[in-house]
Protein backbone atom coordinates (compact mmCIF):
# COMPACT_ATOMS: atom_id res chain seq x y z
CA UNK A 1 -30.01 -22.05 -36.39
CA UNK A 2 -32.65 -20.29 -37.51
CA UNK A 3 -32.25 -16.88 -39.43
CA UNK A 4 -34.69 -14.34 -38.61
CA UNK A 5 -35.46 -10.45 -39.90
CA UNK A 6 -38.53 -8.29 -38.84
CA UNK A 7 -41.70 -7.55 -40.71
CA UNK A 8 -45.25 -6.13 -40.47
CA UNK A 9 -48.66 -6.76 -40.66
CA UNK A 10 -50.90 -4.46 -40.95
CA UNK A 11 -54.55 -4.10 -38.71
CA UNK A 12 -55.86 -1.11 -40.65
CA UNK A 13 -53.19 1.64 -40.64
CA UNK A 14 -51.76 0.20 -37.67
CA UNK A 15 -48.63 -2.01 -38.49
CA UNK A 16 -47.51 -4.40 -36.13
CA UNK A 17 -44.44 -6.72 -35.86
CA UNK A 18 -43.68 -9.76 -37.30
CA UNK A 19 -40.87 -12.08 -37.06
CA UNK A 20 -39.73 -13.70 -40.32
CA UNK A 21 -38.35 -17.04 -39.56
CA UNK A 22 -36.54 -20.12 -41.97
CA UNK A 23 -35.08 -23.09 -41.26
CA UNK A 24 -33.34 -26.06 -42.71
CA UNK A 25 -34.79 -29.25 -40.95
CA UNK A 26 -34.74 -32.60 -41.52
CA UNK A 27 -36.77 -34.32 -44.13
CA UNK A 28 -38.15 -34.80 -47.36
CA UNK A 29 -37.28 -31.47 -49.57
CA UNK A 30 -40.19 -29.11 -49.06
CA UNK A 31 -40.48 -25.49 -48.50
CA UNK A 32 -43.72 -24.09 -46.48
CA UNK A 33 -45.11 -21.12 -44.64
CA UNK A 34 -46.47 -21.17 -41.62
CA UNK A 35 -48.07 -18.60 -38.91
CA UNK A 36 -51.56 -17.87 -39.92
CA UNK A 37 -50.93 -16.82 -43.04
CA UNK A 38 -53.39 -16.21 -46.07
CA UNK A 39 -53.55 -17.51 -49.94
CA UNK A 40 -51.11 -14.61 -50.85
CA UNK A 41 -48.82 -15.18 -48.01
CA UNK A 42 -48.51 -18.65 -48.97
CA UNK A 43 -47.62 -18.56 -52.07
CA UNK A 44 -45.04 -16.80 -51.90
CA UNK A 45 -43.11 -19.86 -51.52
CA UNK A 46 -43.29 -19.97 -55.29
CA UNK A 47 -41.99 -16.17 -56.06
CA UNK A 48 -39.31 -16.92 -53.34
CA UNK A 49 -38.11 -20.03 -55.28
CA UNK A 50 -38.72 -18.63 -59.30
CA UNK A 51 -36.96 -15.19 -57.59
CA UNK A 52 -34.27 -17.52 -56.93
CA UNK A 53 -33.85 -19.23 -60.01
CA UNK A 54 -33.68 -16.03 -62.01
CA UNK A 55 -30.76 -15.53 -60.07
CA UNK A 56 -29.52 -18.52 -60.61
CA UNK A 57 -29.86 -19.94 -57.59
CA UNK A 58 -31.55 -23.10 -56.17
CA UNK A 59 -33.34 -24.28 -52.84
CA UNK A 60 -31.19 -26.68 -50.81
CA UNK A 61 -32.79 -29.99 -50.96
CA UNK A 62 -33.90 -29.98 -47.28
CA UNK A 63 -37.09 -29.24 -46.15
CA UNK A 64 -37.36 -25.07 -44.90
CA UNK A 65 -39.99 -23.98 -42.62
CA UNK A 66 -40.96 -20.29 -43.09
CA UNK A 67 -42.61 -19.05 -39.65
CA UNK A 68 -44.14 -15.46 -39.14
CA UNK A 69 -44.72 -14.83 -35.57
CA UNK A 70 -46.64 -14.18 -33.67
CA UNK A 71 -48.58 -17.51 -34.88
CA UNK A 72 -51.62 -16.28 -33.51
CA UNK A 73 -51.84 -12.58 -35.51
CA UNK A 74 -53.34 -13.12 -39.08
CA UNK A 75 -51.00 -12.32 -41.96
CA UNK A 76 -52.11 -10.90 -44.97
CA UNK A 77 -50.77 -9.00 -48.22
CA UNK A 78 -48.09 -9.63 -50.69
CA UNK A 79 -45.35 -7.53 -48.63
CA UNK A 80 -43.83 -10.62 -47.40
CA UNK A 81 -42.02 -12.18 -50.00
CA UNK A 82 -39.08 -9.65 -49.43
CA UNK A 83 -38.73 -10.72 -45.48
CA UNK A 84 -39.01 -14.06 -46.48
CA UNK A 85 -36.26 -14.49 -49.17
CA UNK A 86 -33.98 -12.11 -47.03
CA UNK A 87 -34.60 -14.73 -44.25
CA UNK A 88 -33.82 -17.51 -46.13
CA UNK A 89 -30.68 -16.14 -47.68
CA UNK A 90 -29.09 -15.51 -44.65
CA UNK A 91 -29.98 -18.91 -43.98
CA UNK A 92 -28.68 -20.71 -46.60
CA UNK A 93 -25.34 -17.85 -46.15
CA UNK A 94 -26.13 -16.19 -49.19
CA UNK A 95 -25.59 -13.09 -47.10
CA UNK A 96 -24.51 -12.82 -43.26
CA UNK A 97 -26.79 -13.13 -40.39
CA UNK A 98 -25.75 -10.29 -38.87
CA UNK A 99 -26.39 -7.90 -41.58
CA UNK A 100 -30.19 -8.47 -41.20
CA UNK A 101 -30.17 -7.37 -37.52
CA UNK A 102 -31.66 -4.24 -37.07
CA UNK A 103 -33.67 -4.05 -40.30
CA UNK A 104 -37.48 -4.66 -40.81
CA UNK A 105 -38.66 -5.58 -44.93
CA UNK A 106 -41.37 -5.51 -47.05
CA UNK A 107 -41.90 -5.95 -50.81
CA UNK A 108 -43.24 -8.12 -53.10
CA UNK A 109 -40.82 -10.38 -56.05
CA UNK A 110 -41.27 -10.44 -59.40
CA UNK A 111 -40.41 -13.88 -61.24
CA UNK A 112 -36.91 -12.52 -62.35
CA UNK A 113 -35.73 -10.63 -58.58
CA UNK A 114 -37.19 -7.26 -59.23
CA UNK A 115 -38.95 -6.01 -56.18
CA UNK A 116 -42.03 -4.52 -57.05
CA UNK A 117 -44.23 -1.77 -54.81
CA UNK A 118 -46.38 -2.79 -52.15
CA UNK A 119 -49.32 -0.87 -50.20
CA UNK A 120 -48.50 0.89 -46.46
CA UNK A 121 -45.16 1.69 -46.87
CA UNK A 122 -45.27 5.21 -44.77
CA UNK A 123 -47.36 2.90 -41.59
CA UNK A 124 -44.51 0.71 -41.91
CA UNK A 125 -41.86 3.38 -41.66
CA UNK A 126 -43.07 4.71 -38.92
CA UNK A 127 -43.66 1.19 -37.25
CA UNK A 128 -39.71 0.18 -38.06
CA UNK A 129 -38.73 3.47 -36.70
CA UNK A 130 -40.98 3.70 -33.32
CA UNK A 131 -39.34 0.02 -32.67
CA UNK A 132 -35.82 1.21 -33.31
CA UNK A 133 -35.40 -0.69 -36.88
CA UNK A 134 -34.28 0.52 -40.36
CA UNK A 135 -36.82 -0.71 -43.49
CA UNK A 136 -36.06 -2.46 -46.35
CA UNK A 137 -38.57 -1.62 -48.93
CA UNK A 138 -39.19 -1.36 -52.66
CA UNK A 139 -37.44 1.30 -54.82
CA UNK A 140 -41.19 2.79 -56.00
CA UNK A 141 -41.81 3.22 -52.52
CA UNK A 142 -38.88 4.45 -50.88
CA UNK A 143 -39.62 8.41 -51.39
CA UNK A 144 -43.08 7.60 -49.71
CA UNK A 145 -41.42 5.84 -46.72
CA UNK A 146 -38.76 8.40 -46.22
CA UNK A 147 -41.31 10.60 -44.88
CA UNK A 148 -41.31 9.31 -41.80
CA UNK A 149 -38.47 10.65 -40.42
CA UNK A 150 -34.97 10.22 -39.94
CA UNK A 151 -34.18 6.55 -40.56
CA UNK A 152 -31.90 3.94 -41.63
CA UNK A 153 -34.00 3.01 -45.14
CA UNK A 154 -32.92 1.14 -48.25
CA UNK A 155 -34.77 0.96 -51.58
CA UNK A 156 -33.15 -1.13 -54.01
CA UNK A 157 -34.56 -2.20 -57.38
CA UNK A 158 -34.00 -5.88 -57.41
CA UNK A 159 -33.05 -9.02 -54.88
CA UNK A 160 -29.51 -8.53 -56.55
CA UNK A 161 -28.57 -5.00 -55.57
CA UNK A 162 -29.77 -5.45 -52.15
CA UNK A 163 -27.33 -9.17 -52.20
CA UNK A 164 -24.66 -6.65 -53.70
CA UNK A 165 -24.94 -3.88 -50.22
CA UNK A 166 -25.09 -6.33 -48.05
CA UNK A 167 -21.65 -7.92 -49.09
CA UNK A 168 -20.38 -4.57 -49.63
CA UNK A 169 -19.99 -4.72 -53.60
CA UNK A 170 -22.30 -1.74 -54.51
CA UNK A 171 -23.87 0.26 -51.59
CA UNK A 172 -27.19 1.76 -51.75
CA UNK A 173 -28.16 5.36 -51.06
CA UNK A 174 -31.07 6.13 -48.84
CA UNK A 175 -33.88 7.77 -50.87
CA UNK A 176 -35.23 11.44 -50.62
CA UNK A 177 -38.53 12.08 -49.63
CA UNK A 178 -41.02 12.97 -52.52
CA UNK A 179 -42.11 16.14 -53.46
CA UNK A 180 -45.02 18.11 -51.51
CA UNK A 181 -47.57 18.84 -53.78
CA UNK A 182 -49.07 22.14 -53.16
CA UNK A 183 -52.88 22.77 -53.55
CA UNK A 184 -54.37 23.56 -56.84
CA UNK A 185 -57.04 25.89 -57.77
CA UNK A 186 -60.23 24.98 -55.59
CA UNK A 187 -63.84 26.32 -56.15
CA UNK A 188 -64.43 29.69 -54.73
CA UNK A 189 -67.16 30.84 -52.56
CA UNK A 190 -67.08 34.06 -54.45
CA UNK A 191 -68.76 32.02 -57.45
CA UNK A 192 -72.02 31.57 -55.80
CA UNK A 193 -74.49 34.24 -56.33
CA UNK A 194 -76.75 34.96 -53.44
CA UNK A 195 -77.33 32.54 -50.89
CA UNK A 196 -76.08 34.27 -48.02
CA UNK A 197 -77.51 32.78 -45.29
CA UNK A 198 -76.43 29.20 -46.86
CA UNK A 199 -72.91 30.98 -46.98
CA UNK A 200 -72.95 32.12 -43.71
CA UNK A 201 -73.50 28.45 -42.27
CA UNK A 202 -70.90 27.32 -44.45
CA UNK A 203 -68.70 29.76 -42.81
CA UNK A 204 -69.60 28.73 -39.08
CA UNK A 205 -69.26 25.11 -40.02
CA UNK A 206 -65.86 25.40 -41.52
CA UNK A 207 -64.75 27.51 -38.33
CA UNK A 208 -65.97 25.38 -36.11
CA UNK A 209 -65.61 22.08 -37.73
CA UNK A 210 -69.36 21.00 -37.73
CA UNK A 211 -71.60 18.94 -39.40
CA UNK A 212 -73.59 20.76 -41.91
CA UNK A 213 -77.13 19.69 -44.05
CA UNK A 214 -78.51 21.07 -47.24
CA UNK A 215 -82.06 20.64 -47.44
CA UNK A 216 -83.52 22.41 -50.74
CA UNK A 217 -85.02 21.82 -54.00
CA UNK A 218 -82.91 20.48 -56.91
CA UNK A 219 -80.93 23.38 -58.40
CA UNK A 220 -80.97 25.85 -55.64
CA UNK A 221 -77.06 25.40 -55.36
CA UNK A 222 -76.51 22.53 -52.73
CA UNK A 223 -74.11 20.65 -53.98
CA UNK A 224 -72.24 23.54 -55.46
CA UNK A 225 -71.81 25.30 -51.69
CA UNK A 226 -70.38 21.96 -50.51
CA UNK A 227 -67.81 21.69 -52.59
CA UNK A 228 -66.21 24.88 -52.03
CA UNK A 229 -66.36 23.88 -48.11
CA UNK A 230 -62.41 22.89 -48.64
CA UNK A 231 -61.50 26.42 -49.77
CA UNK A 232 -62.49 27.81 -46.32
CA UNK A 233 -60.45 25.04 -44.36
CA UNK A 234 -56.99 25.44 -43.22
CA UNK A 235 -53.74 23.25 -44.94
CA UNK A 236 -53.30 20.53 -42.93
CA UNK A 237 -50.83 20.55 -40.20
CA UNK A 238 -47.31 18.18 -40.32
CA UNK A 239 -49.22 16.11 -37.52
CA UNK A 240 -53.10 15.64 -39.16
CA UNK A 241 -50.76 15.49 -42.71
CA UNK A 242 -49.04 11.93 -41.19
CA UNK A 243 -52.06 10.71 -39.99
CA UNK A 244 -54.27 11.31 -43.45
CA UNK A 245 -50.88 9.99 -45.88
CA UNK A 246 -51.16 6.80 -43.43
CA UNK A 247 -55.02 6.34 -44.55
CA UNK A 248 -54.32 6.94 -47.94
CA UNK A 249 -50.94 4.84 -48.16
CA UNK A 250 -52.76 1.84 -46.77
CA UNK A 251 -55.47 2.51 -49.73
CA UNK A 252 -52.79 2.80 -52.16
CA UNK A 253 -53.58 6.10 -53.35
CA UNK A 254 -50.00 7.46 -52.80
CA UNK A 255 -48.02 8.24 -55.81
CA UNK A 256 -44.42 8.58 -56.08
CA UNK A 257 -43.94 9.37 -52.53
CA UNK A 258 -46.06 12.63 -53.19
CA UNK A 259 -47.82 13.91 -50.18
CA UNK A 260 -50.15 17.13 -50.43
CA UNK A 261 -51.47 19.54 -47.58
CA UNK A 262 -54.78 19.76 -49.10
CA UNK A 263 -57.37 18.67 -47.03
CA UNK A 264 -59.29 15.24 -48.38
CA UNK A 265 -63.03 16.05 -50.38
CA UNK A 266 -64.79 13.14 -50.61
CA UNK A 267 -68.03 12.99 -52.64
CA UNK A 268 -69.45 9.09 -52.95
CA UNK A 269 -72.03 8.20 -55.22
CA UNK A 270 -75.33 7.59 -53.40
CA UNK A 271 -75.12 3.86 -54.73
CA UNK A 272 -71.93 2.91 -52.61
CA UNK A 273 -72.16 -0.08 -50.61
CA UNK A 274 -71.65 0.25 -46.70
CA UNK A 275 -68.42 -1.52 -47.14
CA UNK A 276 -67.65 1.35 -49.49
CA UNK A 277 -68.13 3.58 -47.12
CA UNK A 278 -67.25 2.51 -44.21
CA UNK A 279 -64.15 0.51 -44.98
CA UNK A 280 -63.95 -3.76 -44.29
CA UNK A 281 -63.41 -6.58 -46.39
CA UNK A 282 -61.74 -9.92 -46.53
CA UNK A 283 -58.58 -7.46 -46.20
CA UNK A 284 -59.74 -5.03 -44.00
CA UNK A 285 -59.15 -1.34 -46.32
CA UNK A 286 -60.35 2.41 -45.68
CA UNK A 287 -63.46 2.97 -46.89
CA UNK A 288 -64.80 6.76 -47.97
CA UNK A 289 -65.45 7.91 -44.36
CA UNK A 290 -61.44 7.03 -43.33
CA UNK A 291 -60.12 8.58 -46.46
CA UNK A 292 -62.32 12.05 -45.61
CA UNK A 293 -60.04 11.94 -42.16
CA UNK A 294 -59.36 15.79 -41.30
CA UNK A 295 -60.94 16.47 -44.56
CA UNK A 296 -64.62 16.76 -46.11
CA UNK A 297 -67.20 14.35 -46.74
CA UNK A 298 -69.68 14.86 -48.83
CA UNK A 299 -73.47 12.97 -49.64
CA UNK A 300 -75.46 14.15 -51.94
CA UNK A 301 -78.62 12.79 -52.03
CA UNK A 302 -78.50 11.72 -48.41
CA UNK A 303 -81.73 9.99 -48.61
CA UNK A 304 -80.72 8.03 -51.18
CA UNK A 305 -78.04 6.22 -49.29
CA UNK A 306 -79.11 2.93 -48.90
CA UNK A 307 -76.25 1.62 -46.98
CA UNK A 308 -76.52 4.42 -44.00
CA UNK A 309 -80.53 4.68 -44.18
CA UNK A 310 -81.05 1.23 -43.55
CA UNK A 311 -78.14 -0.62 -42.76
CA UNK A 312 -77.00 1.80 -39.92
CA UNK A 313 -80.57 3.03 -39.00
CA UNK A 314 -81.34 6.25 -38.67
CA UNK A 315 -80.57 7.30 -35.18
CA UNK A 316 -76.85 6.13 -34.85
CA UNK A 317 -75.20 9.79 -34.89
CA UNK A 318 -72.00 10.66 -36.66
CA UNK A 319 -70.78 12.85 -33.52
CA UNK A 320 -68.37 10.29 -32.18
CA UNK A 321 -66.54 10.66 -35.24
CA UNK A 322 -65.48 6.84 -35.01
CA UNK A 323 -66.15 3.89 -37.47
CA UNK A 324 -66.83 0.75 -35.88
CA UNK A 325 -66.11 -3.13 -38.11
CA UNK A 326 -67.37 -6.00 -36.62
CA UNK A 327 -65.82 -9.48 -37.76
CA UNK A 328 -66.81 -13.04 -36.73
CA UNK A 329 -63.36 -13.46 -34.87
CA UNK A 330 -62.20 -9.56 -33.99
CA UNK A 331 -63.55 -6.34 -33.75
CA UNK A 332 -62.06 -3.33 -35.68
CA UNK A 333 -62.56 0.35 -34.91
CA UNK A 334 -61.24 3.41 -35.90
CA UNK A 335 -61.32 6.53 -33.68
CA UNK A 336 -60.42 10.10 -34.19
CA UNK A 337 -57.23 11.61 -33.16
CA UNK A 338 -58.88 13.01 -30.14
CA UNK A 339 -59.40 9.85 -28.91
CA UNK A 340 -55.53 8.13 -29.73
CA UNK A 341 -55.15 7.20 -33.24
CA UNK A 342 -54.64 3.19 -32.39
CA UNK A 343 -57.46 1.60 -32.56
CA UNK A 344 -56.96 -2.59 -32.65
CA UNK A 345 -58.09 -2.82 -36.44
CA UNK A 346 -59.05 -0.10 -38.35
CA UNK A 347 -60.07 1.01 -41.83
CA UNK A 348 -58.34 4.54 -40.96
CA UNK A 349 -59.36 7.73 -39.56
CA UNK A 350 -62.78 9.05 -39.12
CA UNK A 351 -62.60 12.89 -38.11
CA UNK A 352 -64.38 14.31 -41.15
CA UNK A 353 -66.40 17.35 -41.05
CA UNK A 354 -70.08 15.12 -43.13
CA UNK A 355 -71.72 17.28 -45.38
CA UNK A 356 -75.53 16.25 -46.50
CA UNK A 357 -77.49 17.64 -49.32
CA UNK A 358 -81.05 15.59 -49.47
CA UNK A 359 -83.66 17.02 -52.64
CA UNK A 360 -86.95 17.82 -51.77
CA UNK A 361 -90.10 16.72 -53.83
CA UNK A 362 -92.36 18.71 -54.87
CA UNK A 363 -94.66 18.62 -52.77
CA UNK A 364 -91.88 19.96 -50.14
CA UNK A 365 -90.92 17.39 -47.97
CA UNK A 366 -87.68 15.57 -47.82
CA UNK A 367 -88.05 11.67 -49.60
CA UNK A 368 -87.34 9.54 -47.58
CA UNK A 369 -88.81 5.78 -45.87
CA UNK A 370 -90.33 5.18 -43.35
CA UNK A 371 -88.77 4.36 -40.11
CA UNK A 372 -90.40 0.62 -39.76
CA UNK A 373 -89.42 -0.60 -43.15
CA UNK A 374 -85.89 -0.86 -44.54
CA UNK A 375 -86.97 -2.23 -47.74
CA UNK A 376 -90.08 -0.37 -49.03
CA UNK A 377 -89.23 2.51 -50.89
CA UNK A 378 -90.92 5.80 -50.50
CA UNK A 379 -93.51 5.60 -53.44
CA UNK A 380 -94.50 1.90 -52.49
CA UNK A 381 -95.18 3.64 -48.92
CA UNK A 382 -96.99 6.25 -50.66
CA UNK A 383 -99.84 3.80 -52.34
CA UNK A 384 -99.97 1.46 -49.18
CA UNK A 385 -101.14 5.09 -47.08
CA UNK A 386 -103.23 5.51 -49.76
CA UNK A 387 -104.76 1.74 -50.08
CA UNK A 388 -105.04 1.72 -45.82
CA UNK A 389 -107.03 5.07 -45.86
CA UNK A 390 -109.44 3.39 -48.61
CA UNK A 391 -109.84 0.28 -47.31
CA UNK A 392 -110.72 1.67 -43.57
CA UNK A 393 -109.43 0.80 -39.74
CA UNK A 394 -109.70 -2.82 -38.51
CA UNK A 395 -112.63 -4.37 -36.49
CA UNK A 396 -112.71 -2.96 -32.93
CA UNK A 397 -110.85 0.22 -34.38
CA UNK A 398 -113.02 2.39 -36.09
CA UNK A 399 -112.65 5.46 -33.70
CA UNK A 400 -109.31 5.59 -35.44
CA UNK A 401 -109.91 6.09 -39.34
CA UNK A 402 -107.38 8.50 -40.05
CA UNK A 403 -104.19 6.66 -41.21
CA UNK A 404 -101.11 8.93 -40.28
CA UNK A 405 -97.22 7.99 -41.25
CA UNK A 406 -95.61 5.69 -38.39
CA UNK A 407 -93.44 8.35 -37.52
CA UNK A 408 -96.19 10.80 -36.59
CA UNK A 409 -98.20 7.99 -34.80
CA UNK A 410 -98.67 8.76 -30.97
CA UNK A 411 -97.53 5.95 -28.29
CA UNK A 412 -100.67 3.72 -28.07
CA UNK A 413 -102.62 4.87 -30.28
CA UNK A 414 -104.68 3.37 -32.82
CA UNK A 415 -102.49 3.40 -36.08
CA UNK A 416 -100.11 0.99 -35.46
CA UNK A 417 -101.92 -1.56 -37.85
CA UNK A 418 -100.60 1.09 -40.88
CA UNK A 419 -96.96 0.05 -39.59
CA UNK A 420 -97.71 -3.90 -39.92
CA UNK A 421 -99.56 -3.75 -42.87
CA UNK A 422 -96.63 -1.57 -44.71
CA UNK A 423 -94.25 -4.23 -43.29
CA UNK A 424 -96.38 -7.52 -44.61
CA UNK A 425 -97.17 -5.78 -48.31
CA UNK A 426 -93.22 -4.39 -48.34
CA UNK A 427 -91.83 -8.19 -48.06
């Protein structure tokens, strides 16, 4: 008979269940994993059995089949060895079958049984308790997961104390959740001198939760308005504070269980990738624009972006407030709250209130490329205007001498042959 507890996987900060299986069959002495599972997954057959040995146990010799089901849901992460080792102690009656009813696990094993912290404990939580399960998770993370309400939750330390409360020998507390960190000193608006209309619009966009763009030269105080944007904004509320400790528990960035009400600020370099920002992977993770959910997020030097300018384009808007993966074999999304917060696989939340702050040149206009070319950069442009205007129209063109930028070009007219001849030079 085959022993059985319940785990997750996780699509994004969505956790789904997963049914930890092992068995003793017939045949030559092997133990293997099966159910879609990745590298990581798979070798956990090798914690599992040096987790063992430290505890001076040993494998029957009979060959064990470890199945995660659903087969067809991919299984990724290093929370599985915990699920897995439960599962195959109540198999081999280490500890009883029945004690592993009603309890969903994650962790990962050391080599000598400890059970060391794992990412998304708080989605799992609140997975194990919407499906009417306890969690089993590791001690480091146990004040994070006890956030999500009230719960049946053990966190022990090692493989051996959690042996030890299931035979009754030493019984495990539940843990506390961790402290609430309260908001530290932001920047004031009161620092910047003058500016009021730029105040004013900072105002109206932190009232109303708009987008806002800085267009000015360098030093006129951009960058410096946008970051006290957060000091205008609310705390978060117990609802928008789940959803954002989700994000950020899935990214790891969750320390000691501590969970603050201030609202996220986040400020990416202008060389970030798209993945960067947007989240994806071989394991999908949050990328800048989920971890600024219900918070602020901030790009300077908006021109300068290389992975929205030209990878996105420039007329896909950020009004839908929803980040959108695409994978060869699934598609993953992530939506605002307004929308349901359970998207099918998603890099986390997207409701962010973008904040822009492009430079302008000297000569006043805002650098940027043109809208034909994604890989010319705005000086090349620059001398190729310059070359086309020297060099004269094209044969059976000369009523049209003047050389304008593609973006100015009228519909039909006669300077579309600046647009090729950027393109050809550019590659």
């Amino acid at each position: 008979m085959a022993a059985r507890i319940a785990s997750v996987a996780f699509e994004g900060v969505e956790a789904r269940r997963v049914d930890v299986e092992v068995q003793a069959v017939g045949g030559p002495s092997a133990f293997v994993v099966v159910g879609l599972a990745d590298k990581a997954v798979g070798e956990a057959r090798e914690r599992v059995r040096a987790a063992f040995s430290g505890l001076g146990l040993a494998l029957p010799p009979r060959r064990l089949v470890a199945n995660l089901a659903p087969a067809d849901l991919p299984k990724e992460g290093n929370h599985f060895d915990l699920p897995i080792a439960l599962a195959l102690m109540a198999a081999m009656g280490i500890v009883p079958q029945d004690a592993l009813d009603g309890w969903a696990a994650i962790g990962e094993l050391n080599l000598n049984g400890e059970i060391a912290p794992v990412a998304g404990a708080l989605p799992a939580a609140v997975a194990a308790n919407a499906m009417g399960l306890g969690l089993i998770c590791p001690q480091a993370c146990g004040p994070e997961a006890a956030w999500a309400g009230d719960m049946a939750l053990l966190a022990p330390r090692s493989l051996i104390a959690l042996v030890n409360h299931f035979r009754g020998v030493q019984l495990l507390s539940p843990p506390k959740p961790g402290p609430l960190v309260e908001a530290g000193p932001r920047p004031d608006l009161k620092d910047v001198k003058g500016q009021e209309s730029a105040k004013r619009a900072l105002e109206i966009a932190a009232a109303g939760g708009h987008n806002l763009l800085y267009v000015g030269p360098p030093g006129s105080g951009k960058s410096m308005l946008a970051q006290r944007l957060p000091g205008l904004l609310p705390p978060l509320t117990p609802a928008e504070l789940l959803e954002t400790s989700m994000v950020h528990s899935v990214a790891g960035l969750i320390a000691k269980g501590a969970l603050t009400r201030e609202r996220p600020f986040r400020a990416p370099h202008h060389s970030a990738s798209m993945a960067a920002l947007t989240g994806g992977g071989l394991r999908v993770k949050p990328g800048e624009v989920s971890l600024a959910h219900n918070g602020v997020l901030f790009l300077d030097e908006l021109p300068e972006f290389g992975g929205i300018m030209y990878q996105m384009g420039p007329r896909i808007s950020l009004n839908p407030g929803r980040v959108s993966l695409h994978f060869a074999d699934e598609h993953a999304a992530s939506r605002t709250p307004e929308h349901g917060f359970r998207p099918q696989r998603q890099a986390g939340g997207a409701a962010a209130l973008p904040q822009a702050a492009p430079r302008r040149n000297p000569q006043g206009d805002v650098r940027h490329r043109p809208p034909g070319s994604r890989r010319a950069p705005v000086h090349r442009w620059r001398v190729l205007h310059r070359l086309q205007a020297l060099r004269g129209p094209p044969q059976g063109q000369e009523g049209h001498g003047k050389a304008v930028h593609p973006r100015d070009a009228p519909r039909g007219s006669g300077t579309a042959y600046v647009r090729r001849d950027h393109r050809s030079l550019a590659r």
